[in-house]
C-alpha atoms as a PDB file:
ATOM      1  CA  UNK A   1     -23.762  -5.344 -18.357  1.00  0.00           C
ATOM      2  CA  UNK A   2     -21.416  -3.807 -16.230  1.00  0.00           C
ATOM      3  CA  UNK A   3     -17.765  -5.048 -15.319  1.00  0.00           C
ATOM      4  CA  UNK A   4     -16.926  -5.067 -11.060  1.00  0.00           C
ATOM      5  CA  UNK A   5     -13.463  -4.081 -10.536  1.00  0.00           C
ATOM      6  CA  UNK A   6     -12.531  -5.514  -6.927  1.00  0.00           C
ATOM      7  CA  UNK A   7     -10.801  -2.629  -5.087  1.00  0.00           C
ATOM      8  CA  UNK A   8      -8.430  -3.260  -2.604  1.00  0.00           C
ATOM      9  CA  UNK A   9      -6.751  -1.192   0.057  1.00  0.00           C
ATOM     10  CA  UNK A  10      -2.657  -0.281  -0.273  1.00  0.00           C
ATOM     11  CA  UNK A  11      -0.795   0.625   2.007  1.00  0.00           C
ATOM     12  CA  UNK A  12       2.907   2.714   1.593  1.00  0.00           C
ATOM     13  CA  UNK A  13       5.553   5.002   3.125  1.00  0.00           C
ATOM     14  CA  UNK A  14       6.244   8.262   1.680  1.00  0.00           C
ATOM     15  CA  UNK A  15       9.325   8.633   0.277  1.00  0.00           C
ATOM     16  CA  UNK A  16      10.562  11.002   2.502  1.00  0.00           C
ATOM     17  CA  UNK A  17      10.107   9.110   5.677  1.00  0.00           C
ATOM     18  CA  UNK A  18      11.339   5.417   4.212  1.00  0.00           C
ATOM     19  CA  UNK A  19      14.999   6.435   5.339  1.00  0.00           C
ATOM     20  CA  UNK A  20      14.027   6.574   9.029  1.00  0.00           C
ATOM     21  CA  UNK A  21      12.075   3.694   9.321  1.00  0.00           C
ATOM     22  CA  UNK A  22      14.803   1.538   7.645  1.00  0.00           C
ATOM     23  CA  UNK A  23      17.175   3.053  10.697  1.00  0.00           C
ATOM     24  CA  UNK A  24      15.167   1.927  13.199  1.00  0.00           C
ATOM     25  CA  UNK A  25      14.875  -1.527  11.832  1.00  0.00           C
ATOM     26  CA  UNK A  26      10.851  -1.533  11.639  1.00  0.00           C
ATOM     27  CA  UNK A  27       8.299   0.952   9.833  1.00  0.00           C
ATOM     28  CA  UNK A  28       5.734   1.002  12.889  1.00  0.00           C
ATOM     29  CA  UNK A  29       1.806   0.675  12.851  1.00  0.00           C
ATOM     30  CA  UNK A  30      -0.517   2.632  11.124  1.00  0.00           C
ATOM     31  CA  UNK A  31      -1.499   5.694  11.305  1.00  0.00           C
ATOM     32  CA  UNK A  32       0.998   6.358  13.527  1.00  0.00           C
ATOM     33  CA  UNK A  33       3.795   5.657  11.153  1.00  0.00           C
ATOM     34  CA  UNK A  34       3.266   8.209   8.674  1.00  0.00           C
ATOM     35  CA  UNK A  35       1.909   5.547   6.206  1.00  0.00           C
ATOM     36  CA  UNK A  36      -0.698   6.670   3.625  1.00  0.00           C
ATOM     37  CA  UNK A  37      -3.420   3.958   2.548  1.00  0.00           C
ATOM     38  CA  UNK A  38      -5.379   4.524  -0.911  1.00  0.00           C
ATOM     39  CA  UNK A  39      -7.794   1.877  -2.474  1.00  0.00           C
ATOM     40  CA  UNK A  40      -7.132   0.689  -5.919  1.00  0.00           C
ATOM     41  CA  UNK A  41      -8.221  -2.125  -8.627  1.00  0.00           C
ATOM     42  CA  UNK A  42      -6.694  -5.597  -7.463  1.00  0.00           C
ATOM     43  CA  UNK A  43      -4.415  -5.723 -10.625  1.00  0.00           C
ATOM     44  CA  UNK A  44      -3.117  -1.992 -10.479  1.00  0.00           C
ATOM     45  CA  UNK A  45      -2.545  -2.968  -6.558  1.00  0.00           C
ATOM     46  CA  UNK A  46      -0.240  -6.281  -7.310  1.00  0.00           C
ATOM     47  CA  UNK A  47       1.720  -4.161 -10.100  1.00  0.00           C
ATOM     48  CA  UNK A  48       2.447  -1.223  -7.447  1.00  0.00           C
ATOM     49  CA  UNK A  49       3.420  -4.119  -4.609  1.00  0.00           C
ATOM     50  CA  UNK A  50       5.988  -5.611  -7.363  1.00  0.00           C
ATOM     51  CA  UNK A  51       7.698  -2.105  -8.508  1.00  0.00           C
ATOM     52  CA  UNK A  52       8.480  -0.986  -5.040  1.00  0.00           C
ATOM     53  CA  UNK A  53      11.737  -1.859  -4.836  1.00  0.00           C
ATOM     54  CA  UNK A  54      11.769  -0.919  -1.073  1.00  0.00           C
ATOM     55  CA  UNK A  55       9.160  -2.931  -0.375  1.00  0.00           C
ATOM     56  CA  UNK A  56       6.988  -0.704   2.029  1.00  0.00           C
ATOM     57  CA  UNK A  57       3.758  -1.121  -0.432  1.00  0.00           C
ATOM     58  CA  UNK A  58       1.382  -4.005   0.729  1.00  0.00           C
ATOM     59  CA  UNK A  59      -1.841  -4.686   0.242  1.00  0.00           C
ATOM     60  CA  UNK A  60      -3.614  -4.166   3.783  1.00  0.00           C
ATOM     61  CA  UNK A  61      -7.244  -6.237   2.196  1.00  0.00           C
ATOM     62  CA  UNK A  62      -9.629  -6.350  -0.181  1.00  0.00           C
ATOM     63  CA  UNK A  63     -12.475  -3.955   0.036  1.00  0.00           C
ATOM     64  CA  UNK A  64     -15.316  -3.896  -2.241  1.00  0.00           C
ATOM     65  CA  UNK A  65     -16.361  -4.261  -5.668  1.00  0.00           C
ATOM     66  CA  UNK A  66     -16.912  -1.167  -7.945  1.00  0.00           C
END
């Protein structure tokens, strides 16, 4: 039997744009912003949420199962 992983999709700013968007108060709407969005397991999603200390990782939604 095989084990579903539910994927979810992150989104995060680059490190090298994080300094600007604090500046202006606001880090804008994606795609515009720069922002990348990747899809990961639910679990490896809520640990990379909780080490961001900047706190420009969120999880946008679930997705599917894998």
């Amino acid at each position: 039997m095989s084990t579903r992983t539910r994927l979810v999709t992150i989104e995060t700013m680059p490190e090298y744009l994080k300094a600007s968007h604090r500046a202006a108060g606001n880090w804008g709407t994606y795609p515009l912003n720069g922002a990348e969005r990747t899809q990961a397991p639910s679990a490896e999603a809520k640990k990379m949420v909780a080490e961001d200390p900047d706190g420009y990782t969120h999880i946008v939604r679930k997705t599917s199962k894998a």
